[in-house]
N, C-alpha and C. Protein backbone atom coordinates (compact mmCIF):
# COMPACT_ATOMS: atom_id res chain seq x y z
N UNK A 1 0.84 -1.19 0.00
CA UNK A 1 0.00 0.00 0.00
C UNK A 1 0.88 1.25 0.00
N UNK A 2 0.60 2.56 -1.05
CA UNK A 2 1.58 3.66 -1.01
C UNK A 2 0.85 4.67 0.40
N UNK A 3 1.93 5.49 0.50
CA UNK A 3 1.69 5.96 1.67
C UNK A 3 1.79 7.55 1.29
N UNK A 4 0.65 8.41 1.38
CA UNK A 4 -0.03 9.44 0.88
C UNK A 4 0.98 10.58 1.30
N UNK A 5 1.81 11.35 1.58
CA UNK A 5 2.59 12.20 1.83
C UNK A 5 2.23 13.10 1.50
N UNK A 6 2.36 14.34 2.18
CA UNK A 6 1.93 15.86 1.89
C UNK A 6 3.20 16.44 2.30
N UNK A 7 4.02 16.88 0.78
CA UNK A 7 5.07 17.71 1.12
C UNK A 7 4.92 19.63 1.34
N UNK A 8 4.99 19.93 2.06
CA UNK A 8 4.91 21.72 1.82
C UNK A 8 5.82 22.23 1.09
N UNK A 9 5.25 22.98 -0.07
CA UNK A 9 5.27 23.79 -0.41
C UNK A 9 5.03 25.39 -0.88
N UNK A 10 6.05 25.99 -1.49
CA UNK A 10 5.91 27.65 -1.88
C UNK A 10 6.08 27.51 -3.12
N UNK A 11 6.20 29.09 -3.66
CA UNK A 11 5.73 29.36 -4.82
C UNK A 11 7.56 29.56 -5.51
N UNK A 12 8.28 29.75 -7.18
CA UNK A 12 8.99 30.51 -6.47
C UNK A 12 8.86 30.78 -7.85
N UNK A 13 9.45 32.34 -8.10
CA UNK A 13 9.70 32.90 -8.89
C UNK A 13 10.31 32.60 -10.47
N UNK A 14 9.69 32.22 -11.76
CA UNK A 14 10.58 31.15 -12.91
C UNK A 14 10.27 31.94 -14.05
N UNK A 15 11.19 32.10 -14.98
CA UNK A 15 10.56 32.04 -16.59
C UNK A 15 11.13 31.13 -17.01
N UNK A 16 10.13 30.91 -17.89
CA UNK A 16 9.40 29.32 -18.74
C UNK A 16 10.78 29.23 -19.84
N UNK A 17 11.15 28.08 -20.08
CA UNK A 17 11.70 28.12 -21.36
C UNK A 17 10.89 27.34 -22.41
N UNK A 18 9.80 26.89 -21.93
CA UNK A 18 8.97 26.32 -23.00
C UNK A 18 7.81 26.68 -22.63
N UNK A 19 6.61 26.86 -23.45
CA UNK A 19 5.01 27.32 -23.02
C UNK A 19 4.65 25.98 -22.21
N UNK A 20 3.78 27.07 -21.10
CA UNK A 20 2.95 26.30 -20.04
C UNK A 20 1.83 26.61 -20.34
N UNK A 21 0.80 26.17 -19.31
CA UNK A 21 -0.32 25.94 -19.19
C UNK A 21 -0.21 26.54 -17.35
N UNK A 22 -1.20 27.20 -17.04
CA UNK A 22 -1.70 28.00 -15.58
C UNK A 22 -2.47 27.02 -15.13
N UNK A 23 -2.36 26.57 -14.09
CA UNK A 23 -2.99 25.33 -13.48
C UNK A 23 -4.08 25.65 -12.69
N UNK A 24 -4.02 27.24 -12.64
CA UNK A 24 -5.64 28.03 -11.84
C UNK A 24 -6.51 28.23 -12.87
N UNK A 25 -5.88 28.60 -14.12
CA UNK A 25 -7.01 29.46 -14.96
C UNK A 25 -7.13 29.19 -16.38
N UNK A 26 -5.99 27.77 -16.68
CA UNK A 26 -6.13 27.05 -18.00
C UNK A 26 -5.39 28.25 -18.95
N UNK A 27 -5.01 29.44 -18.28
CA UNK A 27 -4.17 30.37 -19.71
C UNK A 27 -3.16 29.89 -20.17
N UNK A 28 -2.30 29.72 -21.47
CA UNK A 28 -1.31 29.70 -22.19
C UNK A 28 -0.39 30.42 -21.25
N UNK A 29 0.94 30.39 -20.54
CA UNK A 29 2.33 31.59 -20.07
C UNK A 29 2.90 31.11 -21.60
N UNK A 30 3.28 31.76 -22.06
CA UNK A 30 4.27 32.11 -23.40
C UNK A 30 5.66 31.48 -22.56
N UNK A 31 6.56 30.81 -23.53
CA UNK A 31 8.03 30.64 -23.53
C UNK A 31 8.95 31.92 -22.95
N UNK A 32 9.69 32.06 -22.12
CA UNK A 32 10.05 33.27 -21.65
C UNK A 32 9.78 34.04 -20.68
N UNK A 33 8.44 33.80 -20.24
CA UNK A 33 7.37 34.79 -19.35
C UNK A 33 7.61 34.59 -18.12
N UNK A 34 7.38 35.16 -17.07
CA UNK A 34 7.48 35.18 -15.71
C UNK A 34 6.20 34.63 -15.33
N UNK A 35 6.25 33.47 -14.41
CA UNK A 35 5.51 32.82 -14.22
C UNK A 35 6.14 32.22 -12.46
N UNK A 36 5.27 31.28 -12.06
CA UNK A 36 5.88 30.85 -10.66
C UNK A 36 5.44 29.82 -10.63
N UNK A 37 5.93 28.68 -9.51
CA UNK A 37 6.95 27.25 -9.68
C UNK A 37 6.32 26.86 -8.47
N UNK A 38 5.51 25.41 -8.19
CA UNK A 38 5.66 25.12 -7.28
C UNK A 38 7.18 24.27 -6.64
N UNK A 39 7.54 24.35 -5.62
CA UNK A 39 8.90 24.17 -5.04
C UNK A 39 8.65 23.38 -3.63
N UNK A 40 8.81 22.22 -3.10
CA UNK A 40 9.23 21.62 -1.69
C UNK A 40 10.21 22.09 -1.21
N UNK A 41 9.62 22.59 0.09
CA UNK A 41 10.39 23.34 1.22
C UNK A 41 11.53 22.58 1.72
N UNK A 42 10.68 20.83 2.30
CA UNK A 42 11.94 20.16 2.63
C UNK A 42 12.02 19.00 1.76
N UNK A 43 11.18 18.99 1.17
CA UNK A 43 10.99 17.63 0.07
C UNK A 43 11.39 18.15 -1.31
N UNK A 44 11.57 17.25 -2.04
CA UNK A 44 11.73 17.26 -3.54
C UNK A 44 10.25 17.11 -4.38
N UNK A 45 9.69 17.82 -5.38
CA UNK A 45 8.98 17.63 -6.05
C UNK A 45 9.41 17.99 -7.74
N UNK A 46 9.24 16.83 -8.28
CA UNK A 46 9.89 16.29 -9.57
C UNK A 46 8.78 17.64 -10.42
N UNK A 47 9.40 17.87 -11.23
CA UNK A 47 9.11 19.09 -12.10
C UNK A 47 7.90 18.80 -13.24
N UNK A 48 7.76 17.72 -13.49
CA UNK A 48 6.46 17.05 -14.03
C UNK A 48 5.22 16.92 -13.05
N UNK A 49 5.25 17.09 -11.86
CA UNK A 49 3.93 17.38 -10.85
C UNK A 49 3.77 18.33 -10.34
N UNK A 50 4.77 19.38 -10.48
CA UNK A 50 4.94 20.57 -9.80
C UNK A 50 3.94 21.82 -10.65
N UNK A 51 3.28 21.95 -9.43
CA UNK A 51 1.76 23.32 -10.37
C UNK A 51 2.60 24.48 -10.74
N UNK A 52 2.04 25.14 -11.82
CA UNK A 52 2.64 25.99 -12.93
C UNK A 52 1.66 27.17 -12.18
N UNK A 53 1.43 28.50 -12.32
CA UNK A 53 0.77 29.63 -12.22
C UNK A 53 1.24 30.24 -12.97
N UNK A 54 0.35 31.48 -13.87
CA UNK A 54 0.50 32.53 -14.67
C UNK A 54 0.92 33.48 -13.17
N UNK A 55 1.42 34.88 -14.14
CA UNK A 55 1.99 36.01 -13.31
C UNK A 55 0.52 36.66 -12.65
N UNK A 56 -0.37 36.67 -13.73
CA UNK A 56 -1.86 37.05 -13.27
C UNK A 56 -2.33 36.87 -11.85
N UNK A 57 -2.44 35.12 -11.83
CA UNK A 57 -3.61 34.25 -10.64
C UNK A 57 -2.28 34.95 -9.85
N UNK A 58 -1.14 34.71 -9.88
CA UNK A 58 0.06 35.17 -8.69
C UNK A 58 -0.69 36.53 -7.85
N UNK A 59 -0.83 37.17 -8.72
CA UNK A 59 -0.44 38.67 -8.49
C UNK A 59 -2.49 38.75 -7.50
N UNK A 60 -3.34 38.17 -8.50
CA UNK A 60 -4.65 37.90 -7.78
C UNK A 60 -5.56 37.23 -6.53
N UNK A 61 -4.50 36.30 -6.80
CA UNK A 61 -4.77 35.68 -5.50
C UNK A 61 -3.92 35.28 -4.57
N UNK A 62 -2.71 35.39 -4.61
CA UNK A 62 -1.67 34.94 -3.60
C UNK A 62 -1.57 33.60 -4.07
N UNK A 63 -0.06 33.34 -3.03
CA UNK A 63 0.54 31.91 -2.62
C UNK A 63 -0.11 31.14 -1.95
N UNK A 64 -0.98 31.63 -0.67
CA UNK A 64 -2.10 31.05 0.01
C UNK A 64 -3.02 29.93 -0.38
N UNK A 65 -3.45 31.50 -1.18
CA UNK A 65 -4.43 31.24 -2.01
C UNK A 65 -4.55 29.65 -2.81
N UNK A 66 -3.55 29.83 -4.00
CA UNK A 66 -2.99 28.95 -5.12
C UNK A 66 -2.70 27.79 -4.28
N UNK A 67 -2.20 27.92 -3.31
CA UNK A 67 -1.41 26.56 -2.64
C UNK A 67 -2.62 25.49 -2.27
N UNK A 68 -3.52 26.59 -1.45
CA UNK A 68 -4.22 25.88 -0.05
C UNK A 68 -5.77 25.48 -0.44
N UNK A 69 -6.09 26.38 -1.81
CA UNK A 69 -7.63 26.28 -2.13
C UNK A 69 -8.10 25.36 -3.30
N UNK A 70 -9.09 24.85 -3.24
CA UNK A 70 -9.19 23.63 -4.47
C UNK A 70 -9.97 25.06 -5.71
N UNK A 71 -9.58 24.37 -6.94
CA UNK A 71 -9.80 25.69 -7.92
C UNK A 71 -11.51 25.75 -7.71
N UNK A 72 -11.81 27.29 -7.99
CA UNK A 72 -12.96 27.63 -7.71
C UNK A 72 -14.09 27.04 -9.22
């Protein structure tokens, strides 16, 4: 049986070198763009599960926000 782990994480500051996808609001971030990263504080989280955010939802709703709330 796997054993469910909840690592904490923050947000951190990235531009993209390839287009993403905003994991709050389904927008396109363009290649290049400033965007933010989910990151494990004391854990590792592999960059293929790690939630993407546009600069937008950042700037709209917080880290809190994005981290802690299931999408509206």
């Amino acid at each position: 049986m796997m054993e469910n782990k909840l690592i904490e994480t923050r947000l951190v500051k990235r531009h993209s070198q390839f287009p993403t996808v905003c994991i709050y609001c389904n927008k396109q971030i363009p290649a290049d763009d400033l965007h933010y990263v989910e990151e494990g504080i004391s854990g590792h989280i592999h960059s293929l599960i790690a939630r993407k955010y546009c600069q937008s939802c950042y700037t709209k709703y917080g880290e809190q926000i994005l981290l802690h709330e299931k999408k509206l």
